[in-house]
PDB file of N, CA and C in Angstrom:
ATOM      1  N   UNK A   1      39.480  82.895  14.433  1.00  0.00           N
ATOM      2  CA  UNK A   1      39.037  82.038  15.506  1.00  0.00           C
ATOM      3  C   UNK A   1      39.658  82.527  16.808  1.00  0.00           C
ATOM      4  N   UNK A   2      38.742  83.116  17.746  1.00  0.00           N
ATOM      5  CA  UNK A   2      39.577  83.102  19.362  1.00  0.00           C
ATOM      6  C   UNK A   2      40.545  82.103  19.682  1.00  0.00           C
ATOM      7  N   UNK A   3      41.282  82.557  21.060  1.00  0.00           N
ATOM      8  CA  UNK A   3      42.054  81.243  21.135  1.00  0.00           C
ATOM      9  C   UNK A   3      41.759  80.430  22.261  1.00  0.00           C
ATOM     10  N   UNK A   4      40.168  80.699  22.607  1.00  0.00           N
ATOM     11  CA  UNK A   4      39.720  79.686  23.386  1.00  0.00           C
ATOM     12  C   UNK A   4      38.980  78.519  23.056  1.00  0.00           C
ATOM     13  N   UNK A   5      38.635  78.905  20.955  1.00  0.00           N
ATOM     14  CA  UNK A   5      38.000  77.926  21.013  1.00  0.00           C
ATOM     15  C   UNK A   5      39.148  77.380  20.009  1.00  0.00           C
ATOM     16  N   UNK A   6      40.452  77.742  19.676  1.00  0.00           N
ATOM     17  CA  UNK A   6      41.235  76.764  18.304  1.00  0.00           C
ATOM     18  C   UNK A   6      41.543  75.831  20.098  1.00  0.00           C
ATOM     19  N   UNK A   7      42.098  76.482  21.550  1.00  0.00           N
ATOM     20  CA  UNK A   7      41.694  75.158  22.489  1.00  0.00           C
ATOM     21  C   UNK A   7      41.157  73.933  22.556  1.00  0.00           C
ATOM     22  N   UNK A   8      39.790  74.335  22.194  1.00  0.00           N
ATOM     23  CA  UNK A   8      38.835  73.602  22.209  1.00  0.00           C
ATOM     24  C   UNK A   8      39.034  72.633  20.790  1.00  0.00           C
ATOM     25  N   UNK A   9      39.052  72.879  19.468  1.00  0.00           N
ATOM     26  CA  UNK A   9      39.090  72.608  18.327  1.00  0.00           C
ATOM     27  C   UNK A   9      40.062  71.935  18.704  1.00  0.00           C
ATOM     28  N   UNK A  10      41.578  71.946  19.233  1.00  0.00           N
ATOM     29  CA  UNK A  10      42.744  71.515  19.047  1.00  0.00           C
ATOM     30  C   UNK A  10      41.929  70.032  20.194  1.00  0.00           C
ATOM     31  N   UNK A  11      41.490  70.488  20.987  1.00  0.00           N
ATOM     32  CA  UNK A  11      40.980  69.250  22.310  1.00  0.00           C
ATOM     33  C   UNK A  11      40.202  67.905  21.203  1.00  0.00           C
ATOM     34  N   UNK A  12      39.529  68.603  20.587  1.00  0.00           N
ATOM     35  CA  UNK A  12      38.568  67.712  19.338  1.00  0.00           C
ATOM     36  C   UNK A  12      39.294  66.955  18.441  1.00  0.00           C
ATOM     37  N   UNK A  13      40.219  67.779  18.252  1.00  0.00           N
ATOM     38  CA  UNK A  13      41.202  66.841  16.993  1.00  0.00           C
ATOM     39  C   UNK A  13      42.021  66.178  17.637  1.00  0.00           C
ATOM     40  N   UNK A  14      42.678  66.248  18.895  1.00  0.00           N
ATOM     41  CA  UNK A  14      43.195  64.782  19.448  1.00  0.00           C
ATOM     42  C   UNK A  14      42.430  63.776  19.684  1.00  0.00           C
ATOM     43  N   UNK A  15      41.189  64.219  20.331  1.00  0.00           N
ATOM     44  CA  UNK A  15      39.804  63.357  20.784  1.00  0.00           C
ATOM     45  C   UNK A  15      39.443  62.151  19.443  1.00  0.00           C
ATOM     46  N   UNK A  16      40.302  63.492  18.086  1.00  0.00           N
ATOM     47  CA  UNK A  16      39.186  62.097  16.877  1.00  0.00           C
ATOM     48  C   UNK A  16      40.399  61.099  16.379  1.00  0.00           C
ATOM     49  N   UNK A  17      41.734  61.501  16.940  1.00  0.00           N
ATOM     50  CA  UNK A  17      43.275  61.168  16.204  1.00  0.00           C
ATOM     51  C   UNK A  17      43.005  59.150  17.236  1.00  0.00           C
ATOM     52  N   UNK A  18      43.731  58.571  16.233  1.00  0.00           N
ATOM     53  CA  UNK A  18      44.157  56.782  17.632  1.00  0.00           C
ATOM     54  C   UNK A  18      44.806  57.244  18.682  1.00  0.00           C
ATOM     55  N   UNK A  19      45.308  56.150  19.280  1.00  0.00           N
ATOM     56  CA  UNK A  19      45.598  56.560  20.408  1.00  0.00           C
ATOM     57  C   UNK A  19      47.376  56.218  20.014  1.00  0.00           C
ATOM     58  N   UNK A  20      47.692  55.589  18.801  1.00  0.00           N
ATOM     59  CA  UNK A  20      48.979  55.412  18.349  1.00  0.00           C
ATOM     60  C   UNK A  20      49.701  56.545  17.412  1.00  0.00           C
ATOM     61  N   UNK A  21      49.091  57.562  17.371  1.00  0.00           N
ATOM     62  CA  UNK A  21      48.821  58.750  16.495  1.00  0.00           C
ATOM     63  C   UNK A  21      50.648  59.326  17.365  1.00  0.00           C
ATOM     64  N   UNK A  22      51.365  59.480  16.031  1.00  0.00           N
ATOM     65  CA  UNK A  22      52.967  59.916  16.091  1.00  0.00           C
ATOM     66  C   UNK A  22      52.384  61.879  16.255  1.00  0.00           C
ATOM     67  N   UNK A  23      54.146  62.474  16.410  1.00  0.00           N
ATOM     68  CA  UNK A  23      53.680  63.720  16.645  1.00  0.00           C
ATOM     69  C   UNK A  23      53.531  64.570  14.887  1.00  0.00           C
ATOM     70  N   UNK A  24      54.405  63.718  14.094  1.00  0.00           N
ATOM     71  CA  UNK A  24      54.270  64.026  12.690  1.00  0.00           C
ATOM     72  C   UNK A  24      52.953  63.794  12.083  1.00  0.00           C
ATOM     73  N   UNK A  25      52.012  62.995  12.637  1.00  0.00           N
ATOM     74  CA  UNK A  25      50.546  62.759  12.519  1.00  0.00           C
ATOM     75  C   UNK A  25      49.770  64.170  12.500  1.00  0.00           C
ATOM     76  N   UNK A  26      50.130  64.337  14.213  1.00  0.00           N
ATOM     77  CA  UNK A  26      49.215  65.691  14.659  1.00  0.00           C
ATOM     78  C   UNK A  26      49.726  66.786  13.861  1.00  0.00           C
ATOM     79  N   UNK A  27      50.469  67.289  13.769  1.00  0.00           N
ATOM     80  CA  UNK A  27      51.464  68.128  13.046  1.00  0.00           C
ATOM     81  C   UNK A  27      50.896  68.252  11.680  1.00  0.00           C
ATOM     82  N   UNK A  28      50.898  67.070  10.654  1.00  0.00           N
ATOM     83  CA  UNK A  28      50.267  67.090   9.672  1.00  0.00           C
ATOM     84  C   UNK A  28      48.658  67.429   9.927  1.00  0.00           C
ATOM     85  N   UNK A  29      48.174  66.924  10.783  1.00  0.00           N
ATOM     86  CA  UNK A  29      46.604  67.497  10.755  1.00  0.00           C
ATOM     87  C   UNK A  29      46.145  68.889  11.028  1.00  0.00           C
ATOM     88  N   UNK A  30      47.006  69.160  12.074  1.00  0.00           N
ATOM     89  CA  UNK A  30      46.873  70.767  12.675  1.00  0.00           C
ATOM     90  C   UNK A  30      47.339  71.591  11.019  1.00  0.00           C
ATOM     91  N   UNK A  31      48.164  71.026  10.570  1.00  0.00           N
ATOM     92  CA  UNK A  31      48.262  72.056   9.090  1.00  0.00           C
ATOM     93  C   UNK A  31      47.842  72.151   8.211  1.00  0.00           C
ATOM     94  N   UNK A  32      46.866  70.808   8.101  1.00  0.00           N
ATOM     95  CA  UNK A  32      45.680  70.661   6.858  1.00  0.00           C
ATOM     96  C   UNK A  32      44.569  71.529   7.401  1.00  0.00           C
ATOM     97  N   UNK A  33      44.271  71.356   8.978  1.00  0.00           N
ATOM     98  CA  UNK A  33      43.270  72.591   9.378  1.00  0.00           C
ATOM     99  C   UNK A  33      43.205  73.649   9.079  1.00  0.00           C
ATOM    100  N   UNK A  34      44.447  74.038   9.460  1.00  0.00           N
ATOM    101  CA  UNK A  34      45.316  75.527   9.381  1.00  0.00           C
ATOM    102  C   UNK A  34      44.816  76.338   7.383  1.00  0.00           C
ATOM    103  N   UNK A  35      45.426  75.247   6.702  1.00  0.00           N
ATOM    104  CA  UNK A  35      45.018  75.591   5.407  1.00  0.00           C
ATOM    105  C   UNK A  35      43.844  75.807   4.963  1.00  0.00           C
ATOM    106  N   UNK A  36      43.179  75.076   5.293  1.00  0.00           N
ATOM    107  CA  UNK A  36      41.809  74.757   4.757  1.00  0.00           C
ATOM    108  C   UNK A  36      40.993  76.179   5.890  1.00  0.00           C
ATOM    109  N   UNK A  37      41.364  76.308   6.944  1.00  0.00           N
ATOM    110  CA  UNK A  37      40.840  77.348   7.551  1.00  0.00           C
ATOM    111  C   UNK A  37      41.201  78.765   6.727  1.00  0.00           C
ATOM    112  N   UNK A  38      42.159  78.787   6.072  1.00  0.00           N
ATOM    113  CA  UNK A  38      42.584  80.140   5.585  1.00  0.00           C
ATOM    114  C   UNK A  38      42.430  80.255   4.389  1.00  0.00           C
ATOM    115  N   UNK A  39      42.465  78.984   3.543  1.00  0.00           N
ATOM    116  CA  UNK A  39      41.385  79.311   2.339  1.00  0.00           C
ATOM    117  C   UNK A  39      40.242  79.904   2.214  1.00  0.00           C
ATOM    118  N   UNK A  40      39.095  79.654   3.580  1.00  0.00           N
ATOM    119  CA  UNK A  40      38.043  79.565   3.559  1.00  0.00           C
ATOM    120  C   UNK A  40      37.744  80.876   3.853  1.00  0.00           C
ATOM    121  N   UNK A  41      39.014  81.547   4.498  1.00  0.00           N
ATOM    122  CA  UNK A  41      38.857  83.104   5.196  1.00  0.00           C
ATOM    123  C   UNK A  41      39.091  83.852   3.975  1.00  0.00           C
ATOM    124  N   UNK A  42      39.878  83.284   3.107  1.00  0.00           N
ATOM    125  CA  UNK A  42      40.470  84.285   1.953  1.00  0.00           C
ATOM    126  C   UNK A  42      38.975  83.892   0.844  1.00  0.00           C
ATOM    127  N   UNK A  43      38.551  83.121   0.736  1.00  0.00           N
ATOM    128  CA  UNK A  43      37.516  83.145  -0.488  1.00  0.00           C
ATOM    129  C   UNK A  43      36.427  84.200   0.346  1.00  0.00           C
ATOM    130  N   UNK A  44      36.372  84.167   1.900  1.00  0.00           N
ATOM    131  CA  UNK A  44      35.397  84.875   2.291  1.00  0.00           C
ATOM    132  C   UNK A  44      35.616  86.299   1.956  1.00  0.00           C
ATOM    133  N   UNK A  45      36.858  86.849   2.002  1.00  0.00           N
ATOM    134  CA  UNK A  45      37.105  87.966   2.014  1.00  0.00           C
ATOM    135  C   UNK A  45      37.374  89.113   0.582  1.00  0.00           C
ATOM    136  N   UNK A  46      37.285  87.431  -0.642  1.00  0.00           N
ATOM    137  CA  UNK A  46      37.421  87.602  -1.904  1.00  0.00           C
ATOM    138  C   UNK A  46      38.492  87.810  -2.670  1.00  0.00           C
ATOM    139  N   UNK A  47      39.369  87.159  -1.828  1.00  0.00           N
ATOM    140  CA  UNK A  47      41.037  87.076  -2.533  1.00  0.00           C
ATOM    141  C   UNK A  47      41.072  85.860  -2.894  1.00  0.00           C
ATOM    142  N   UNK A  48      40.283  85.334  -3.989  1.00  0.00           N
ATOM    143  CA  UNK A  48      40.455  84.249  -5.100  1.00  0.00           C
ATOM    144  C   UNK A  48      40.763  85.252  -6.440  1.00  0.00           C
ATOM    145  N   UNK A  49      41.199  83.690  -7.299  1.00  0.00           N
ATOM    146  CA  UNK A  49      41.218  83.691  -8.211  1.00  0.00           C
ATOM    147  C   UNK A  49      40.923  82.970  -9.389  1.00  0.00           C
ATOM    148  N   UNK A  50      39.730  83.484 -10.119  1.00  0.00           N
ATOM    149  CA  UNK A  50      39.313  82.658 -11.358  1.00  0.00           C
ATOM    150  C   UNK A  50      40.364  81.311 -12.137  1.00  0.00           C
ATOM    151  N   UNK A  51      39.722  80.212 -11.874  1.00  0.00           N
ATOM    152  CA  UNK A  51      40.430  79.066 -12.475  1.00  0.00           C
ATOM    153  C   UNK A  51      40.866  79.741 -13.901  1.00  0.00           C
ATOM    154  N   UNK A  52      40.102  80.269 -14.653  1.00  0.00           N
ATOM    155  CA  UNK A  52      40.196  80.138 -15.816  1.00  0.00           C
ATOM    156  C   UNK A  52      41.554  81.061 -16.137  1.00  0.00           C
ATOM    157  N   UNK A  53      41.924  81.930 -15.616  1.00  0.00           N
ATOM    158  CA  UNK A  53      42.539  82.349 -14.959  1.00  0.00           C
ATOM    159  C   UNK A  53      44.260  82.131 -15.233  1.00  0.00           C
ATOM    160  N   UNK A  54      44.053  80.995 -13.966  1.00  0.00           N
ATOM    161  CA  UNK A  54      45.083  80.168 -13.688  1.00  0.00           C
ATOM    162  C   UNK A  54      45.473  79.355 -14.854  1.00  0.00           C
ATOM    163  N   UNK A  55      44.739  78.952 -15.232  1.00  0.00           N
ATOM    164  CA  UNK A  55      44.547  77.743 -16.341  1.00  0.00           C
ATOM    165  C   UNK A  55      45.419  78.635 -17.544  1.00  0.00           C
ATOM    166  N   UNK A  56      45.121  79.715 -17.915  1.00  0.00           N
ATOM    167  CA  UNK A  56      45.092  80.778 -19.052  1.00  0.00           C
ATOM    168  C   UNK A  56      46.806  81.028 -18.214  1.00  0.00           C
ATOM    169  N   UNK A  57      47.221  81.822 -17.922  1.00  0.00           N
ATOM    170  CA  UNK A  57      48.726  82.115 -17.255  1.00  0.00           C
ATOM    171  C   UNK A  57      49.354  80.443 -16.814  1.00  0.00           C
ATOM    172  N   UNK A  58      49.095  79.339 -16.927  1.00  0.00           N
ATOM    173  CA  UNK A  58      50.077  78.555 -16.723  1.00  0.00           C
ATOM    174  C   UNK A  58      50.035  77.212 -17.652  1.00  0.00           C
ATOM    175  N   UNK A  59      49.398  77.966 -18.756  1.00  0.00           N
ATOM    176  CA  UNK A  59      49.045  77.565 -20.054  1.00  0.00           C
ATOM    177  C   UNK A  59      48.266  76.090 -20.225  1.00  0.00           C
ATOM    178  N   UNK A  60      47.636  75.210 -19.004  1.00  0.00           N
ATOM    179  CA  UNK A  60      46.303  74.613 -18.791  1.00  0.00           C
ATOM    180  C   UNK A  60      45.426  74.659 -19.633  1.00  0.00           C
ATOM    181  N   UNK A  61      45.522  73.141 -19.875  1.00  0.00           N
ATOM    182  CA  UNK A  61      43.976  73.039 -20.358  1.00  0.00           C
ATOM    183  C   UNK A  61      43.022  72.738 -19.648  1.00  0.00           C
ATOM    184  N   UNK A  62      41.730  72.822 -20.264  1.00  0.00           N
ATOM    185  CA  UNK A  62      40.336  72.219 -19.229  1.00  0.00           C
ATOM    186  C   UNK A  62      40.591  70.779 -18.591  1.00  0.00           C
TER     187      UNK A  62
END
């Protein structure tokens, strides 16, 4: 993401936060973004990994 529009994005997510919203609030939201943005870059880029996988190495069941 440029950094004119995580600006913009960051302008949006105060815009949707209350107006009683602590700084541990924002903080927590900016890092659920953050994650969920870099998951989404890494499945794009194909650095997953098969559940079954996971499940199988941390000895999981279905």
């Amino acid at each position: 993401m440029k950094a004119n529009s995580i600006k913009e994005e960051a302008r949006r997510l105060l815009d949707k936060l209350p107006e009683e919203v602590t700084w541990d609030d924002l903080m927590h939201e900016i890092y659920v973004r953050q994650a969920v943005e870099a998951g989404l870059n890494d499945s794009k880029a194909g650095r997953t990994t098969d559940v079954e996988h996971v499940r199988e190495k941390f000895g999981l069941s279905k």
